[in-house]
C-alpha atoms as a PDB file:
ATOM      1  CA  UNK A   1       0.000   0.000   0.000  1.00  0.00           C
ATOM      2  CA  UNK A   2       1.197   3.223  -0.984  1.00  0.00           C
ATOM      3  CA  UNK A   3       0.996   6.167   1.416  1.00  0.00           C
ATOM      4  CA  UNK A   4       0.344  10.034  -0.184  1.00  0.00           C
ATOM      5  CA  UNK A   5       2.767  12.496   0.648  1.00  0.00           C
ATOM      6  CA  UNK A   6       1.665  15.922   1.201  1.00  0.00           C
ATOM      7  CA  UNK A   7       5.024  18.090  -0.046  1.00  0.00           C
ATOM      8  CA  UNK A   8       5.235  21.328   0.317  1.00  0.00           C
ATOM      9  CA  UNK A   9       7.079  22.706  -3.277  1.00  0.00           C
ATOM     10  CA  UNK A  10      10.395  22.692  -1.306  1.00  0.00           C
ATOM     11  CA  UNK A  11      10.233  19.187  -0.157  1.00  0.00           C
ATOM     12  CA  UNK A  12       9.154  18.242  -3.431  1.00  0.00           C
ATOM     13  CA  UNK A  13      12.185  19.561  -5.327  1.00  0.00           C
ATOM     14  CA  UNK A  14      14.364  17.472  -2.774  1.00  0.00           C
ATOM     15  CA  UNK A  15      12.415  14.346  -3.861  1.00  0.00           C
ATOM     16  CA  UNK A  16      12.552  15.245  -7.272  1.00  0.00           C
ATOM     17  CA  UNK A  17      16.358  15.946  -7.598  1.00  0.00           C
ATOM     18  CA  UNK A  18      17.057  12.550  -5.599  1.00  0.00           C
ATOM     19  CA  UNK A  19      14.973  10.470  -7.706  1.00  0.00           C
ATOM     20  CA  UNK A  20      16.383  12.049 -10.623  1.00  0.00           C
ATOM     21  CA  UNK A  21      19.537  11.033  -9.480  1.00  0.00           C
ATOM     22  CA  UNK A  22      21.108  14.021  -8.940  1.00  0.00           C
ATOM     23  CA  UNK A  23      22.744  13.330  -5.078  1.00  0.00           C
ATOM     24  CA  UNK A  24      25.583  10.852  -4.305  1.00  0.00           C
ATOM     25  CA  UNK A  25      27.111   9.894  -1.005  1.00  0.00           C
ATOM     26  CA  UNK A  26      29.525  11.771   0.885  1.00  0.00           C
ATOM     27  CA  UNK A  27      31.533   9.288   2.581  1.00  0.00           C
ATOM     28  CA  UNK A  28      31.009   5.691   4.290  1.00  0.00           C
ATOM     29  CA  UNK A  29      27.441   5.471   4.735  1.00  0.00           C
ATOM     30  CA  UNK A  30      27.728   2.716   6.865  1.00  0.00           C
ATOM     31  CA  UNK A  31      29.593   4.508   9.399  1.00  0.00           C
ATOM     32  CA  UNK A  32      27.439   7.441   9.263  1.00  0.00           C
ATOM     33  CA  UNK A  33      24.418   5.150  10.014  1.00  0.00           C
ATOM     34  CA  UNK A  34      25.837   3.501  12.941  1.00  0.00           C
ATOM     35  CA  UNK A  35      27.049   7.017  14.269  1.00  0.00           C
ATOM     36  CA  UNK A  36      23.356   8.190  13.988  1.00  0.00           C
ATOM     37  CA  UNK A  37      22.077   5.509  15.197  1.00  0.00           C
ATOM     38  CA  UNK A  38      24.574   5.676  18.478  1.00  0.00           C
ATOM     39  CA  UNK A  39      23.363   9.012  18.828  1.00  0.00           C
ATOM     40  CA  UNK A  40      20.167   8.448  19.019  1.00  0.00           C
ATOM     41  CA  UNK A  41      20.038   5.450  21.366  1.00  0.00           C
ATOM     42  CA  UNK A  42      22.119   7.736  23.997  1.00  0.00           C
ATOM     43  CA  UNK A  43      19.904  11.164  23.215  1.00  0.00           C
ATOM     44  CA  UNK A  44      18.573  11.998  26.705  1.00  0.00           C
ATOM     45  CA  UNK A  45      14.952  11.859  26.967  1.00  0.00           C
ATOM     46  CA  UNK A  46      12.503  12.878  29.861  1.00  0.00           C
ATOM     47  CA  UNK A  47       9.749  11.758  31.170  1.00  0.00           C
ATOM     48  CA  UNK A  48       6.289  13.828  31.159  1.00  0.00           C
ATOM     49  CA  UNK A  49       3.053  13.527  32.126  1.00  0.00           C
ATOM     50  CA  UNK A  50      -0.302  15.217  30.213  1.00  0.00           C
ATOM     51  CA  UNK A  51      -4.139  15.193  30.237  1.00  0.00           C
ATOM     52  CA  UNK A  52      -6.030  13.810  27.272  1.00  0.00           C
ATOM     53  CA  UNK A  53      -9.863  14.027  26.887  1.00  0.00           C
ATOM     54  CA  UNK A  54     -10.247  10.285  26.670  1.00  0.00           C
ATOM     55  CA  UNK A  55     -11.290  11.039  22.950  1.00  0.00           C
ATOM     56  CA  UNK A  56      -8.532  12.099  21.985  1.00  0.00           C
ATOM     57  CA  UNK A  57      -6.493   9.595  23.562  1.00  0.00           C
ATOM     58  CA  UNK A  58      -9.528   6.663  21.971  1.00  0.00           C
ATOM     59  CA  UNK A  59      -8.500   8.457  18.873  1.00  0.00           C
ATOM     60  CA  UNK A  60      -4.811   8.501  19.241  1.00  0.00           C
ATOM     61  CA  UNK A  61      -4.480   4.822  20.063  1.00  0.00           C
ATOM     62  CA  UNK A  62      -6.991   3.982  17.116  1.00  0.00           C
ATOM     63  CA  UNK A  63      -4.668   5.590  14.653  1.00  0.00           C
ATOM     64  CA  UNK A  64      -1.474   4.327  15.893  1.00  0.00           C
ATOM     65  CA  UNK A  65      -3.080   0.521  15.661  1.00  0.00           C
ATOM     66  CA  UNK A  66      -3.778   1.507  12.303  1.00  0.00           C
ATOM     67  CA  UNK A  67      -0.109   2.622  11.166  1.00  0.00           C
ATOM     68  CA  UNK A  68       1.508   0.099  13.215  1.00  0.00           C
ATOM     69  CA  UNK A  69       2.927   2.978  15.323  1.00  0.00           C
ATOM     70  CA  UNK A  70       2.609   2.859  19.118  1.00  0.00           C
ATOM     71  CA  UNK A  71       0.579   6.117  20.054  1.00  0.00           C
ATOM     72  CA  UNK A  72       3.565   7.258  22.827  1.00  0.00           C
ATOM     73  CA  UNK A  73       5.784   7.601  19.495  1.00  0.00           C
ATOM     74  CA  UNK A  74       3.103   9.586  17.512  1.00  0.00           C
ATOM     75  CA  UNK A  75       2.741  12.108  20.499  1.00  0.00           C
ATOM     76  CA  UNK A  76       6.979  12.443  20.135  1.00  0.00           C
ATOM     77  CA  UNK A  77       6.676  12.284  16.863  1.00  0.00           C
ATOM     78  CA  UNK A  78       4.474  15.882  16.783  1.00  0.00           C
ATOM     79  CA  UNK A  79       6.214  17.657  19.290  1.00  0.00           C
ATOM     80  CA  UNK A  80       9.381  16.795  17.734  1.00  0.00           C
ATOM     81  CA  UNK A  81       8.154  18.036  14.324  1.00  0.00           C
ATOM     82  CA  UNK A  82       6.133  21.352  16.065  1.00  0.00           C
ATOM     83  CA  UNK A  83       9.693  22.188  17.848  1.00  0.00           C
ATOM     84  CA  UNK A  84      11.475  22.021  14.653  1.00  0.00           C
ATOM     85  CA  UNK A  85       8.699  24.270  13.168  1.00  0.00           C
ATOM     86  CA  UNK A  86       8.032  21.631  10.831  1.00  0.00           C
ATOM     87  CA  UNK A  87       3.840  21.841  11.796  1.00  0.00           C
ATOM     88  CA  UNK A  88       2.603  24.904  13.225  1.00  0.00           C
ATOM     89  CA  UNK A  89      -0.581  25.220  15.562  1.00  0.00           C
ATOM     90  CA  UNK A  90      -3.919  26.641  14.589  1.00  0.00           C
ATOM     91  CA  UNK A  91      -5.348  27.384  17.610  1.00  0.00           C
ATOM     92  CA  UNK A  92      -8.814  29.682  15.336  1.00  0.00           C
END
């Protein structure tokens, strides 16, 4: 099953110029991966605690069973990508 990306025109030239072959490795990637991957396994993380209108949280769960994701990681997943002003809040 395909999934649709929604690409902003910026995001879309990236995807365009690597699948039109246009980017080649800078070094080993091997090594790169298993420094990334390092990184990320010793990335300090912190515990919090929030209030969900059970709703929300019904809703959250659903959707992670449906990607195969569990719901802890999607909450990460959007602060992560708010913080790094990657989604912004519409709070209308």
């Amino acid at each position: 099953m395909m999934t649709e990306l929604n690409l902003d025109a910026f995001e879309q030239d990236i995807l365009d110029s690597v699948e039109n072959d246009e980017w080649r490795s800078k070094g080993n990637i091997q090594e790169r991966l298993v420094e990334l991957q390092d990184f990320l396994k010793h990335e300090k993380k912190k515990s919090v605690s929030i209030r969900l209108s059970e709703n929300d949280l019904y809703a959250l769960k659903k959707k992670g069973l449906e990607n195969g994701v569990p719901y802890q990681n999607i909450i990460q997943i959007l602060v992560h990508q708010y913080t790094s002003n990657k989604i912004h809040l519409d709070v209308s």
